[in-house]
PDB file of N, CA and C in Angstrom:
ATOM      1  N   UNK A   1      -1.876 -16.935   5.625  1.00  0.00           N
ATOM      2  CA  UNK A   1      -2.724 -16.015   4.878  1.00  0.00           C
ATOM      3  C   UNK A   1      -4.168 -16.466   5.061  1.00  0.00           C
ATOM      4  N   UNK A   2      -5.114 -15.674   5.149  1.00  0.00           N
ATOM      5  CA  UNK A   2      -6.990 -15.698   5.743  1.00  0.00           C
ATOM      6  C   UNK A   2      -7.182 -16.497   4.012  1.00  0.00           C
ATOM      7  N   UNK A   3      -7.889 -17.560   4.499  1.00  0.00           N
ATOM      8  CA  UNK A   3      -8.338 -18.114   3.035  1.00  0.00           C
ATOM      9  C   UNK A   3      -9.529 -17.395   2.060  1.00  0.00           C
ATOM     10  N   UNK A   4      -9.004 -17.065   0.933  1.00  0.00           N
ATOM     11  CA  UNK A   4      -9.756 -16.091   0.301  1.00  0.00           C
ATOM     12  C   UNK A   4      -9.230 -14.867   0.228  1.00  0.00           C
ATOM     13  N   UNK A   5      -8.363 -14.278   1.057  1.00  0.00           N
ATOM     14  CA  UNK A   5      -7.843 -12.829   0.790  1.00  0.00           C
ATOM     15  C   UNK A   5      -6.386 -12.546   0.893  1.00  0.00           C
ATOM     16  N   UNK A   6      -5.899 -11.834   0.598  1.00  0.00           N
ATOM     17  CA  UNK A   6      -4.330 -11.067  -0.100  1.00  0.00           C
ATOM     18  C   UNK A   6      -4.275 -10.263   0.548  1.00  0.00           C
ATOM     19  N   UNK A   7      -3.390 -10.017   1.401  1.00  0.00           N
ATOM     20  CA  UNK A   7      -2.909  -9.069   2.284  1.00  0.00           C
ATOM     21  C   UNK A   7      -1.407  -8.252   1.662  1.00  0.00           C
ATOM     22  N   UNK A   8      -2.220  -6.655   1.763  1.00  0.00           N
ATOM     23  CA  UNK A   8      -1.028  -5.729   1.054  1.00  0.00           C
ATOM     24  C   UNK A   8      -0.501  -5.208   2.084  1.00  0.00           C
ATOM     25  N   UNK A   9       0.645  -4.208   2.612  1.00  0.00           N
ATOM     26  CA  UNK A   9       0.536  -3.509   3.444  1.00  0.00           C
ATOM     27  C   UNK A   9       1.644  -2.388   2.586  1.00  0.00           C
ATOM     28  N   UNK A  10       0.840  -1.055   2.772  1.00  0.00           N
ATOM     29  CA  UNK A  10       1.579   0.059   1.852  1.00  0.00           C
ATOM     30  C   UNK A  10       2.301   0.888   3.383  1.00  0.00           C
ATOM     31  N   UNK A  11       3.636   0.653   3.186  1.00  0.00           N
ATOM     32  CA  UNK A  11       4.397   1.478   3.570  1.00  0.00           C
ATOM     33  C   UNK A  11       4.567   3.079   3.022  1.00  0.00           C
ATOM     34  N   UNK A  12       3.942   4.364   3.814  1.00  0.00           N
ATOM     35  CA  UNK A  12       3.839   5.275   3.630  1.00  0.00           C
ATOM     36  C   UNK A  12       4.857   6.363   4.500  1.00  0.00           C
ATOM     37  N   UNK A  13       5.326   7.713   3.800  1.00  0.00           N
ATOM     38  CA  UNK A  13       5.941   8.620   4.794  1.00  0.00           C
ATOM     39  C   UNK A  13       5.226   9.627   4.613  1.00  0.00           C
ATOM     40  N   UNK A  14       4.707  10.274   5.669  1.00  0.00           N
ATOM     41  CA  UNK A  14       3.934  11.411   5.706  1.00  0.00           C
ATOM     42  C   UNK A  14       4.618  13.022   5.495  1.00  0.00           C
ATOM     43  N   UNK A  15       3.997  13.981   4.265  1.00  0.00           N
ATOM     44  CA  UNK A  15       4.928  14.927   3.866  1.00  0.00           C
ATOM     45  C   UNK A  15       4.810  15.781   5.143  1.00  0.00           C
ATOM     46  N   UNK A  16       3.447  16.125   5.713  1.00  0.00           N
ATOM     47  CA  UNK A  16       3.455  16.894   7.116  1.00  0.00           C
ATOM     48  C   UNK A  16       4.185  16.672   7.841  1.00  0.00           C
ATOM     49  N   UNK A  17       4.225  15.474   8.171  1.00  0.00           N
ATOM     50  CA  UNK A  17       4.946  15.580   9.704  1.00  0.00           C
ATOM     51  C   UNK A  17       6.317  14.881   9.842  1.00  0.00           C
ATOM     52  N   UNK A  18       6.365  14.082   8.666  1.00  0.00           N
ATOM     53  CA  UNK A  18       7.291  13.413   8.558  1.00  0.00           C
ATOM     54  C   UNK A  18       7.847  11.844   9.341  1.00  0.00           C
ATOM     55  N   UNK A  19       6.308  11.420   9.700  1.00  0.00           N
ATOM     56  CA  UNK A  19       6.270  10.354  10.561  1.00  0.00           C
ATOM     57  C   UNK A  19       5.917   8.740   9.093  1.00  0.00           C
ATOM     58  N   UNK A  20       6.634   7.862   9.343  1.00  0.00           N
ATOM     59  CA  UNK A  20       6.217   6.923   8.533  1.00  0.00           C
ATOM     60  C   UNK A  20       4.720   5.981   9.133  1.00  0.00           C
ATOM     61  N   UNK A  21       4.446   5.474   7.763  1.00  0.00           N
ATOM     62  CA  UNK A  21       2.644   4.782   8.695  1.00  0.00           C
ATOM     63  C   UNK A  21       2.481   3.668   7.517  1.00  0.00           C
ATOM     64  N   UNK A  22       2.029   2.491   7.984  1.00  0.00           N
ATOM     65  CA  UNK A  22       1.332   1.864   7.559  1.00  0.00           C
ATOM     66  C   UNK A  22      -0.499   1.598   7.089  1.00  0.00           C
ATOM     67  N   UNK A  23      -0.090   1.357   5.849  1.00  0.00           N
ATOM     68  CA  UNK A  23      -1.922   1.212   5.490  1.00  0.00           C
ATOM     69  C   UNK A  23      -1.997  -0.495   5.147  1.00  0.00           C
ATOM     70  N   UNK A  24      -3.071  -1.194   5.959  1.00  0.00           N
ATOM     71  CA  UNK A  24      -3.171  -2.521   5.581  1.00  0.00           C
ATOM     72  C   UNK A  24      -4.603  -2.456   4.587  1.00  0.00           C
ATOM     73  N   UNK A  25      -3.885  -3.320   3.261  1.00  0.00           N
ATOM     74  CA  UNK A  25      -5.220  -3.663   2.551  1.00  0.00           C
ATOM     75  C   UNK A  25      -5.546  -5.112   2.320  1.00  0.00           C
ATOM     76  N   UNK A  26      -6.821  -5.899   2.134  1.00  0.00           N
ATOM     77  CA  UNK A  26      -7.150  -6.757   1.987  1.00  0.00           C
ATOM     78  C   UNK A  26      -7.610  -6.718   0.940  1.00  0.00           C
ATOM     79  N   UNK A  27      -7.651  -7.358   0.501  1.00  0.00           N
ATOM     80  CA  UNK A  27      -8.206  -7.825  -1.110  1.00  0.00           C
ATOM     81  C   UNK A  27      -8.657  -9.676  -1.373  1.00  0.00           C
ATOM     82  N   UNK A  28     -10.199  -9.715  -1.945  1.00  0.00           N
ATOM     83  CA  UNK A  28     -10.499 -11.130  -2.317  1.00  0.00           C
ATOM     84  C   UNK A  28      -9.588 -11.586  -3.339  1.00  0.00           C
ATOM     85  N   UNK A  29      -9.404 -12.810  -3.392  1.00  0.00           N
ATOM     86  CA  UNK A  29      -8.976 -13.557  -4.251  1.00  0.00           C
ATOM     87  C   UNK A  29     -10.013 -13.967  -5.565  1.00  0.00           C
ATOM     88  N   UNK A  30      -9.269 -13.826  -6.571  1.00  0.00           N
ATOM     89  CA  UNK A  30     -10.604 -14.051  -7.709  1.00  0.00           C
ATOM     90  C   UNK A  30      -9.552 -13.444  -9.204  1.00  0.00           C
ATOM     91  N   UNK A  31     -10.472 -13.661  -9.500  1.00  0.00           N
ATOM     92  CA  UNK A  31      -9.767 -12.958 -11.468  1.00  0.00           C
ATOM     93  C   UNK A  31      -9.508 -11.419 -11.681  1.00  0.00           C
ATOM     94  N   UNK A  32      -8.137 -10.775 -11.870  1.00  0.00           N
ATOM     95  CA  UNK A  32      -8.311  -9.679 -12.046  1.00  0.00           C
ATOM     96  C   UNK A  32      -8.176  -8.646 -10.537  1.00  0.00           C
ATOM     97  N   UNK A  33      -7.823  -9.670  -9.560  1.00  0.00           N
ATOM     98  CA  UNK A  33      -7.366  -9.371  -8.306  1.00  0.00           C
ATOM     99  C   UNK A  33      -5.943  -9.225  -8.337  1.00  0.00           C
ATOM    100  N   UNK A  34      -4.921  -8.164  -8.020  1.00  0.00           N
ATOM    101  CA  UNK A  34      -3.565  -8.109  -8.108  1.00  0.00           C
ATOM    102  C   UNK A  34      -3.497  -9.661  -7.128  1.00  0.00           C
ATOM    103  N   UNK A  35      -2.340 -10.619  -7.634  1.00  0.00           N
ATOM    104  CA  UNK A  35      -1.833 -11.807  -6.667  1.00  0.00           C
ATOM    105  C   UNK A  35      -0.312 -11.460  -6.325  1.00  0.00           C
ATOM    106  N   UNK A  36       0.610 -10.690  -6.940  1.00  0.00           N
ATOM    107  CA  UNK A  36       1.481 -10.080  -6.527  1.00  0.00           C
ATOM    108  C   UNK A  36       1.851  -8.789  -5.994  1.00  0.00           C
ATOM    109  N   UNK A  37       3.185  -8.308  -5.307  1.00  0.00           N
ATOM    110  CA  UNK A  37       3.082  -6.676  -5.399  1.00  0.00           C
ATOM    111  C   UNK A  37       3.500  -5.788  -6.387  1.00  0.00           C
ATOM    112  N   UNK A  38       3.434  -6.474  -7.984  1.00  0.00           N
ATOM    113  CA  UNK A  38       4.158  -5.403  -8.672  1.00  0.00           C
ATOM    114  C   UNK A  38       2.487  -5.144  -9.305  1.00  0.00           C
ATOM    115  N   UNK A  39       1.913  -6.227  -9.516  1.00  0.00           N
ATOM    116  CA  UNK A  39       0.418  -6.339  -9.884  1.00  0.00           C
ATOM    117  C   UNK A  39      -0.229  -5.118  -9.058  1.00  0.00           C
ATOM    118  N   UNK A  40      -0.017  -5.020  -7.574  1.00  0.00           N
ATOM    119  CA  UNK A  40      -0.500  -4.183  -6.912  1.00  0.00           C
ATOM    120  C   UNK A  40      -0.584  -3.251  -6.807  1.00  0.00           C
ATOM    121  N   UNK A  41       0.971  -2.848  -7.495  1.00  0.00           N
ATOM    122  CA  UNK A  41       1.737  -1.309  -7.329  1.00  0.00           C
ATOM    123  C   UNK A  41       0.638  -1.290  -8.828  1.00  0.00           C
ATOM    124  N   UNK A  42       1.035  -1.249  -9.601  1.00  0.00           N
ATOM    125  CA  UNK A  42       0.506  -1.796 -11.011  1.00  0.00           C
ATOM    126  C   UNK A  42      -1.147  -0.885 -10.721  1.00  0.00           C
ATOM    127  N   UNK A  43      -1.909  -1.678 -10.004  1.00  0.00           N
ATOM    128  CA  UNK A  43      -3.493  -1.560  -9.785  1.00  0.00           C
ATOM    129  C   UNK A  43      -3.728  -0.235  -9.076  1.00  0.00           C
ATOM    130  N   UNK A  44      -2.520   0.503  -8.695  1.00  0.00           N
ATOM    131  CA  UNK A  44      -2.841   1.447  -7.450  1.00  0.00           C
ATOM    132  C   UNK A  44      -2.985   3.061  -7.977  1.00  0.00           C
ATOM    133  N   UNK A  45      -1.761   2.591 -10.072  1.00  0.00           N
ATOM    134  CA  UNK A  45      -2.157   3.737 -10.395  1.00  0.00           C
ATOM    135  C   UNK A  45      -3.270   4.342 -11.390  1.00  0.00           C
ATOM    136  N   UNK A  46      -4.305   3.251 -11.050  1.00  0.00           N
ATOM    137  CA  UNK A  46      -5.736   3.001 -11.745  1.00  0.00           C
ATOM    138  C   UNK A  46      -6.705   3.223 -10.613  1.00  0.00           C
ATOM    139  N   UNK A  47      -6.469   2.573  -9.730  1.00  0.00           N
ATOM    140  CA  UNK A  47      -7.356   3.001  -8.162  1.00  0.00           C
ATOM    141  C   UNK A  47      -6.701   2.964  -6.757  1.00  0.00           C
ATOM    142  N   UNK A  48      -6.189   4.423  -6.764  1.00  0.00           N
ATOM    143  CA  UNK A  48      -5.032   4.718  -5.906  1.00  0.00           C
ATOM    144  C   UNK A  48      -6.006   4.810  -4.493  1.00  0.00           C
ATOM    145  N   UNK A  49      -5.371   4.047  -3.520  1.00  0.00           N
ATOM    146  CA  UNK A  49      -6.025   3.731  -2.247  1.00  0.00           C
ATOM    147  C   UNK A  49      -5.726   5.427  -1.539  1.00  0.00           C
ATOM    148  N   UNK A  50      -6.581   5.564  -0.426  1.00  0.00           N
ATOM    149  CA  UNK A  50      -6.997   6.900  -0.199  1.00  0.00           C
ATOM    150  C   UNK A  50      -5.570   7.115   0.923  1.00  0.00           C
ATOM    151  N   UNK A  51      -5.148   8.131   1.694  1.00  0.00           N
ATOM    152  CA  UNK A  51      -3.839   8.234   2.345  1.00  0.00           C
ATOM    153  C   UNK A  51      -4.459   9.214   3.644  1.00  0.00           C
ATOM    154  N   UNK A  52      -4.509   8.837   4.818  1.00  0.00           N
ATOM    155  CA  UNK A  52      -4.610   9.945   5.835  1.00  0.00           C
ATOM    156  C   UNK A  52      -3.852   9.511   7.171  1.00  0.00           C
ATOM    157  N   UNK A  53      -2.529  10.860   7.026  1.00  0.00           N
ATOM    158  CA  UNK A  53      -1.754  10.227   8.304  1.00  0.00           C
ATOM    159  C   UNK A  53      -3.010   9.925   9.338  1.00  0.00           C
ATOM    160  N   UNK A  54      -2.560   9.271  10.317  1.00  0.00           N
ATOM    161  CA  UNK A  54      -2.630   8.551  11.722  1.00  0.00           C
ATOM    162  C   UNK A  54      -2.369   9.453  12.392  1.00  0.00           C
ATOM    163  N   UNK A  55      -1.476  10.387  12.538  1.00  0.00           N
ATOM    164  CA  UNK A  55      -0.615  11.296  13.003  1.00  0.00           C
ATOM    165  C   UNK A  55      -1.134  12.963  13.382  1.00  0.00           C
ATOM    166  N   UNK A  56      -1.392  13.193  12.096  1.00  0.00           N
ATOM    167  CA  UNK A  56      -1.709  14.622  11.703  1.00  0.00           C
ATOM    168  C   UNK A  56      -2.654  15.148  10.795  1.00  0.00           C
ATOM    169  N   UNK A  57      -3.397  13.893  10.166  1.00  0.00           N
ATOM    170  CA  UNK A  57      -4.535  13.977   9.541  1.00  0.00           C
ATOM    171  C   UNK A  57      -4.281  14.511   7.873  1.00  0.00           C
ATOM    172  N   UNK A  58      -2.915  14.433   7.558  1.00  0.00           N
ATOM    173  CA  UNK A  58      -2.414  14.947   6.123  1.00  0.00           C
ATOM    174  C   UNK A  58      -3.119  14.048   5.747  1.00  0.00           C
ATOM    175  N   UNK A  59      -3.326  14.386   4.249  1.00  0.00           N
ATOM    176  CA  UNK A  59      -3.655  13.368   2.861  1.00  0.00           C
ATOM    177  C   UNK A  59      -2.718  13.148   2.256  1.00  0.00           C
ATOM    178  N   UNK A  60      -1.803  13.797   2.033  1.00  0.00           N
ATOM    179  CA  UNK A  60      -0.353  13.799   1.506  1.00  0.00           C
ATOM    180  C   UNK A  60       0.757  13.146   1.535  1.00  0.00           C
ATOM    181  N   UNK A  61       1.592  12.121   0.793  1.00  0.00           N
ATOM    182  CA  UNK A  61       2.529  10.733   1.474  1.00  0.00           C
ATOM    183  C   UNK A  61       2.967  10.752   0.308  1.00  0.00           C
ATOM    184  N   UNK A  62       4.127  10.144   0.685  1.00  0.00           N
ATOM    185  CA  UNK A  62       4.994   9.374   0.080  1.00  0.00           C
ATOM    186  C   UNK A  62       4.653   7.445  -0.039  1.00  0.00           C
ATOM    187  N   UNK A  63       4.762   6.935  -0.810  1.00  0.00           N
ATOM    188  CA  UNK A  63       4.729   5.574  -0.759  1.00  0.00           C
ATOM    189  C   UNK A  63       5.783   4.916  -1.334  1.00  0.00           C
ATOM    190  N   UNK A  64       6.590   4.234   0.253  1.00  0.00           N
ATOM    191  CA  UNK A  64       8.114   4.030   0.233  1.00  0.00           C
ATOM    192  C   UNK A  64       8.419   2.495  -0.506  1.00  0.00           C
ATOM    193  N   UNK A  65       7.052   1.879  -0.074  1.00  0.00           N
ATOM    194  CA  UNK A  65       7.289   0.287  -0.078  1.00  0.00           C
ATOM    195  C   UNK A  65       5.666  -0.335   0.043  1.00  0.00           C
ATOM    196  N   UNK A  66       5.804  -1.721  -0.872  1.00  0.00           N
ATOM    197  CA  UNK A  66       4.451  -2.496  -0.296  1.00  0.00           C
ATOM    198  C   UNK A  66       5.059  -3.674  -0.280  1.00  0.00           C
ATOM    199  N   UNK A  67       4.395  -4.020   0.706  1.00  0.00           N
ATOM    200  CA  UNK A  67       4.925  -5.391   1.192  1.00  0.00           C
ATOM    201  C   UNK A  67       3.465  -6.896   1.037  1.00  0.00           C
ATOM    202  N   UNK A  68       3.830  -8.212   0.934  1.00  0.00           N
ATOM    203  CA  UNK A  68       2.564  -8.912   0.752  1.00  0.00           C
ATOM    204  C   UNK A  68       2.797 -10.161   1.414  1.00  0.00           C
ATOM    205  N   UNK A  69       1.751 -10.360   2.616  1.00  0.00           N
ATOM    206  CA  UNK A  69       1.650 -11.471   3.446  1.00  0.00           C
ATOM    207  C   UNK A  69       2.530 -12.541   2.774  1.00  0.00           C
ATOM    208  N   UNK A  70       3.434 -13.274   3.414  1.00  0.00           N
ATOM    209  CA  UNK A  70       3.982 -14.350   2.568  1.00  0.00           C
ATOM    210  C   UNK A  70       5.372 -14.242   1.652  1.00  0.00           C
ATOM    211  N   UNK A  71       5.627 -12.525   1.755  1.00  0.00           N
ATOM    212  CA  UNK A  71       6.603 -12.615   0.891  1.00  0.00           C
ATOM    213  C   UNK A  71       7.631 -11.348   1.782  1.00  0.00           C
ATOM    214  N   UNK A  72       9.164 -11.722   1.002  1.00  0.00           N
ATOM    215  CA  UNK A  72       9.883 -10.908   1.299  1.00  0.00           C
ATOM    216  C   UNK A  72       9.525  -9.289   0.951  1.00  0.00           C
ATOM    217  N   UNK A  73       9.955  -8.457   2.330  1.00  0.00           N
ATOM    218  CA  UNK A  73       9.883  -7.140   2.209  1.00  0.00           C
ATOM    219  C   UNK A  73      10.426  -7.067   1.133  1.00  0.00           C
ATOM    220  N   UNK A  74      10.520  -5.667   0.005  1.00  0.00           N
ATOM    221  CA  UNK A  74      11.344  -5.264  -0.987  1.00  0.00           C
ATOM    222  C   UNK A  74      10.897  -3.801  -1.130  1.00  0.00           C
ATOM    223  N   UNK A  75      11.954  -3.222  -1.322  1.00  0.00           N
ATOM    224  CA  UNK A  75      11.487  -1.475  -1.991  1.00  0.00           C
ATOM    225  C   UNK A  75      11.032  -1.508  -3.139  1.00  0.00           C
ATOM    226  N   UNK A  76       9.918  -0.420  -3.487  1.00  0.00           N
ATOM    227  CA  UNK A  76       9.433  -0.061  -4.361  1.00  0.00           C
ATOM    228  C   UNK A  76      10.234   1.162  -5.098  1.00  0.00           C
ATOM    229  N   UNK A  77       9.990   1.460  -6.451  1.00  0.00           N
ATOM    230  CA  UNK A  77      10.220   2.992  -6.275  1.00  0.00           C
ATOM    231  C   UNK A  77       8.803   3.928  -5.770  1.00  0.00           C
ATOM    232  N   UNK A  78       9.218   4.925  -4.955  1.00  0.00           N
ATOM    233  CA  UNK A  78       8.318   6.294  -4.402  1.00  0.00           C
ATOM    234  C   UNK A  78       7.639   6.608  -5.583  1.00  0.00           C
ATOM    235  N   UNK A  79       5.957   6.657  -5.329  1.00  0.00           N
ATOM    236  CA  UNK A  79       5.143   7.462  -5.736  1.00  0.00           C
ATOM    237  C   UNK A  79       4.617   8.324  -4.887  1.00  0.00           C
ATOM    238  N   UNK A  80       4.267   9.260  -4.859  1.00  0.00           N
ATOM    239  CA  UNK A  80       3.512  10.248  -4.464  1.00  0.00           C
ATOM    240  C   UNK A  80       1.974   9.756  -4.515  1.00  0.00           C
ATOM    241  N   UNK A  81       1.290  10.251  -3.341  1.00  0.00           N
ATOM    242  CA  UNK A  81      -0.082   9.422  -2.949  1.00  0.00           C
ATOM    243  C   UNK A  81      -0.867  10.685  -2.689  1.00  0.00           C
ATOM    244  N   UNK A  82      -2.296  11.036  -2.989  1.00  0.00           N
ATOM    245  CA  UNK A  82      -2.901  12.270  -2.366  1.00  0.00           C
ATOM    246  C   UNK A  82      -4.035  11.447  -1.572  1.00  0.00           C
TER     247      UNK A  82
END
């Protein structure tokens, strides 16, 4: 892990096209910084990170899973992302 930052990565499925995509986020380390992924999921429905397939340029997703440098994959439950 980059010293100083938290690596998220939000596993997304796109409602357009139906292609899955990854969004990588970084985040400093400090007070009030999610340090886990439930913290994260937690933080996302206060400042929900922005969503644009790769693909097809939707805004529109599914968010299947987040995953965090260092730790085992695990499913989330699906929120809906605009």
């Amino acid at each position: 892990m980059s010293a100083g930052k938290r690596k998220f990565d939000l596993h997304l499925h796109c409602a357009n096209c139906q292609r899955p995509s990854v969004k990588h986020v970084e985040l400093p380390v400090g007070e009030g910084v999610p340090s886990t992924v439930d913290e994260f999921v937690d933080m996302l429905e206060y400042q929900p990170v922005p969503f644009i397939c790769r693909h097809c340029d939707s805004t529109i997703g599914t968010l299947v899973a987040v995953t965090m440098e260092g730790e085992e994959p695990r499913a989330e439950p699906a929120v809906a992302t605009a």
